[in-house]
N, C-alpha and C. Protein backbone atom coordinates (compact mmCIF):
# COMPACT_ATOMS: atom_id res chain seq x y z
N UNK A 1 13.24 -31.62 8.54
CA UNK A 1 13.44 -31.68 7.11
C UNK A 1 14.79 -32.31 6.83
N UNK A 2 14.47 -33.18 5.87
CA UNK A 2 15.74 -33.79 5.06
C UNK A 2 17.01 -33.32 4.78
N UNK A 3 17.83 -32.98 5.18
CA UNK A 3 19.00 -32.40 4.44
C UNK A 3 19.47 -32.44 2.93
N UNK A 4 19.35 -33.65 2.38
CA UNK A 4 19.50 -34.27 1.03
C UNK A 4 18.52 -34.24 0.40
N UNK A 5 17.46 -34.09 0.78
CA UNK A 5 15.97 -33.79 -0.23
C UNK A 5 15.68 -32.06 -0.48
N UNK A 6 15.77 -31.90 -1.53
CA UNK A 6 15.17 -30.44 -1.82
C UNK A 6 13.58 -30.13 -1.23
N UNK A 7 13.79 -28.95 -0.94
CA UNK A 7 12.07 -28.58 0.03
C UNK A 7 11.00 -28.81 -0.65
N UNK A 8 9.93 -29.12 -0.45
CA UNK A 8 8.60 -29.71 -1.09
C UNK A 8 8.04 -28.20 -1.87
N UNK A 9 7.45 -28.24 -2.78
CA UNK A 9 6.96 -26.72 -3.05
C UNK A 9 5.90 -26.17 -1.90
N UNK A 10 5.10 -26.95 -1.81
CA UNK A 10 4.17 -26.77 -0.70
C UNK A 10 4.64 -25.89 0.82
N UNK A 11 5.56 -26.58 1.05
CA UNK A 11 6.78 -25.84 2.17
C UNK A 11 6.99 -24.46 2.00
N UNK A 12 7.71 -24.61 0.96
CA UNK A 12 8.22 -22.99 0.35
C UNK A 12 7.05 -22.16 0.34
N UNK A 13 5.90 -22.52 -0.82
CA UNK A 13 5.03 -21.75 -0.65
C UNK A 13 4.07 -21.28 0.49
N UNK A 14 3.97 -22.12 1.99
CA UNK A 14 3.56 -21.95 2.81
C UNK A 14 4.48 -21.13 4.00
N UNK A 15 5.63 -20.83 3.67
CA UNK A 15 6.80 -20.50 3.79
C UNK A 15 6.40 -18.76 3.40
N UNK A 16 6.20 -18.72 1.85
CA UNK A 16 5.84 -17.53 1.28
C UNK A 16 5.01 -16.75 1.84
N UNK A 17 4.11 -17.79 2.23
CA UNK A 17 2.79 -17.14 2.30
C UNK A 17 2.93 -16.55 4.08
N UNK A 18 3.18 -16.86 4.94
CA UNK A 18 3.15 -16.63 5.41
C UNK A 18 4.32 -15.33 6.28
N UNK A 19 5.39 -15.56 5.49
CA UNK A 19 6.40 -14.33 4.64
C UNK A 19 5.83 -12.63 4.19
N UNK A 20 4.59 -13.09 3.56
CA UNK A 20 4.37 -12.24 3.11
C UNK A 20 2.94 -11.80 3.62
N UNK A 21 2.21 -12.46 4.75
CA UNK A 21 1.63 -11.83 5.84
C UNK A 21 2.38 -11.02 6.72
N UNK A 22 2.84 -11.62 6.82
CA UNK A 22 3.99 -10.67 8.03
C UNK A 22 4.42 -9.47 7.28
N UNK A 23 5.00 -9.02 6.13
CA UNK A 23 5.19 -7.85 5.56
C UNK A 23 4.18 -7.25 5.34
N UNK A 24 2.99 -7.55 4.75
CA UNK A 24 1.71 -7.03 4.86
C UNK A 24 1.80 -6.10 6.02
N UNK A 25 1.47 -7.29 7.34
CA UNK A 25 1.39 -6.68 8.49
C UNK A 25 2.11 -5.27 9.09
N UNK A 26 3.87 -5.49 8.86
CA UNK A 26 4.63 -4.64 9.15
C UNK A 26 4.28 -3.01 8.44
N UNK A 27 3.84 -3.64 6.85
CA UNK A 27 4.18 -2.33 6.07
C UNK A 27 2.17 -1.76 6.14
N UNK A 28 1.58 -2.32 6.62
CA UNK A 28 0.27 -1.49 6.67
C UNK A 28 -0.01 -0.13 7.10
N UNK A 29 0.79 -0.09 8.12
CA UNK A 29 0.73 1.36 8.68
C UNK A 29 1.01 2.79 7.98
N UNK A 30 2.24 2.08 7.15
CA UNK A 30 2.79 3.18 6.41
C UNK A 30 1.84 2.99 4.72
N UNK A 31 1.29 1.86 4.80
CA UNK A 31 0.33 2.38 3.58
C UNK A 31 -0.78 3.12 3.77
N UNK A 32 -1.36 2.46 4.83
CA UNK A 32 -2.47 3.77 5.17
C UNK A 32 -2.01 5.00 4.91
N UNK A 33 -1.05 5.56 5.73
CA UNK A 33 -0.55 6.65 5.87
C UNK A 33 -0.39 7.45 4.91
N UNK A 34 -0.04 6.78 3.78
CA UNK A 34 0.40 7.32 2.57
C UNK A 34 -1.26 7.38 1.80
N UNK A 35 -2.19 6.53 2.26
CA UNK A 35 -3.37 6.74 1.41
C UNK A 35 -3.65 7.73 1.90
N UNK A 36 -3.64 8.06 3.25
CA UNK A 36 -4.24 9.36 3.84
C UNK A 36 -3.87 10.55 3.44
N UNK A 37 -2.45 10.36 3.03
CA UNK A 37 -1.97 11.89 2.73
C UNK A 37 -2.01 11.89 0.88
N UNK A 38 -2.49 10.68 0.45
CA UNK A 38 -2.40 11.14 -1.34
C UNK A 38 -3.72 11.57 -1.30
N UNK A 39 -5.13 10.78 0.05
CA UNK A 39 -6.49 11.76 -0.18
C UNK A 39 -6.37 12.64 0.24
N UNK A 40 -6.19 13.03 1.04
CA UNK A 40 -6.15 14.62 1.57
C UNK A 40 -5.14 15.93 0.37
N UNK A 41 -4.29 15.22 0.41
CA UNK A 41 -3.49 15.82 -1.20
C UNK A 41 -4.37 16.13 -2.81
N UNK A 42 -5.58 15.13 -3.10
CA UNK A 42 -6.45 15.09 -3.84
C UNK A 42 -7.62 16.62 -3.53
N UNK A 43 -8.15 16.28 -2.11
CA UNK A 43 -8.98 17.05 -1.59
C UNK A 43 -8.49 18.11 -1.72
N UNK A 44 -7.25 18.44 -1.92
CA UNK A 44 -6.52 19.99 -1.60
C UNK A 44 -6.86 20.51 -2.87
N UNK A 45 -6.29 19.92 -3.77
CA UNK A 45 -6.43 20.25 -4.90
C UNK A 45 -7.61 20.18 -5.79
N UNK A 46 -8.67 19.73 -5.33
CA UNK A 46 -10.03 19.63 -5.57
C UNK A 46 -10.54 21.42 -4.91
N UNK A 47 -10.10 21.52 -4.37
CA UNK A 47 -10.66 22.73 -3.45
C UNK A 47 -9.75 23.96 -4.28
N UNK A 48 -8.58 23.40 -4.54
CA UNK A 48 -7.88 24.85 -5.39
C UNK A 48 -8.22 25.36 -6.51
N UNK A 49 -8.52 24.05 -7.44
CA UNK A 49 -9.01 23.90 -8.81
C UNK A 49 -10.80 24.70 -8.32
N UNK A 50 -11.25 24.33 -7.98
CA UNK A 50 -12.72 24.84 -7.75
C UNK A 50 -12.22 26.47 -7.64
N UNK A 51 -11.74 26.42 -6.09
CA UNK A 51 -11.56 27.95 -6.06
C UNK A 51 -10.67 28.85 -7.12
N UNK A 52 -9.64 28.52 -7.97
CA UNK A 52 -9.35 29.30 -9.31
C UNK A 52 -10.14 29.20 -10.08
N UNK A 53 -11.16 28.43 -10.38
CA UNK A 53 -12.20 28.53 -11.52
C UNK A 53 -13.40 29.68 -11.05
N UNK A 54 -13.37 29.95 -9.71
CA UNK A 54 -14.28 30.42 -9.64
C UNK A 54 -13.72 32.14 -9.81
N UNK A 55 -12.20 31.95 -9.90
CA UNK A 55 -11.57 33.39 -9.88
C UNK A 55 -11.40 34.47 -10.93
N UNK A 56 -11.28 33.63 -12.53
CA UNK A 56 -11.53 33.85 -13.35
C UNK A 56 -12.46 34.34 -13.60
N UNK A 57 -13.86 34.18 -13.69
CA UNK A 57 -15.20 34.94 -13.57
C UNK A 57 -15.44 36.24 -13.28
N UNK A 58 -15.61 36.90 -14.04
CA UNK A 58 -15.33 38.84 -13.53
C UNK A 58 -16.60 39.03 -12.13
């Protein structure tokens, strides 16, 4: 690349893009992770809510 020519957009954006595979990549693990524990966090509370409703009931 040119020194005196500014980068093509194409560059940059292929640049980006592939920038931001790689973070994808890195940060997947810890998104799963976090989906796993906001479902299981859901499920909990699906199960609490059920079981206090059912407590109320004489």
């Amino acid at each position: 690349m040119d020194k005196d020519k500014p980068p093509r957009i194409e560059d940059i954006e292929a640049a980006a893009a592939r920038d931001g595979i790689h973070l994808a990549k890195e940060r997947a693990p810890f998104v799963l992770e976090g989906t796993r524990f906001l479902h299981d966090a859901a499920r909990r509370n699906e199960r609490l809510i059920a079981e206090t409703e059912g407590a109320d009931e004489p």
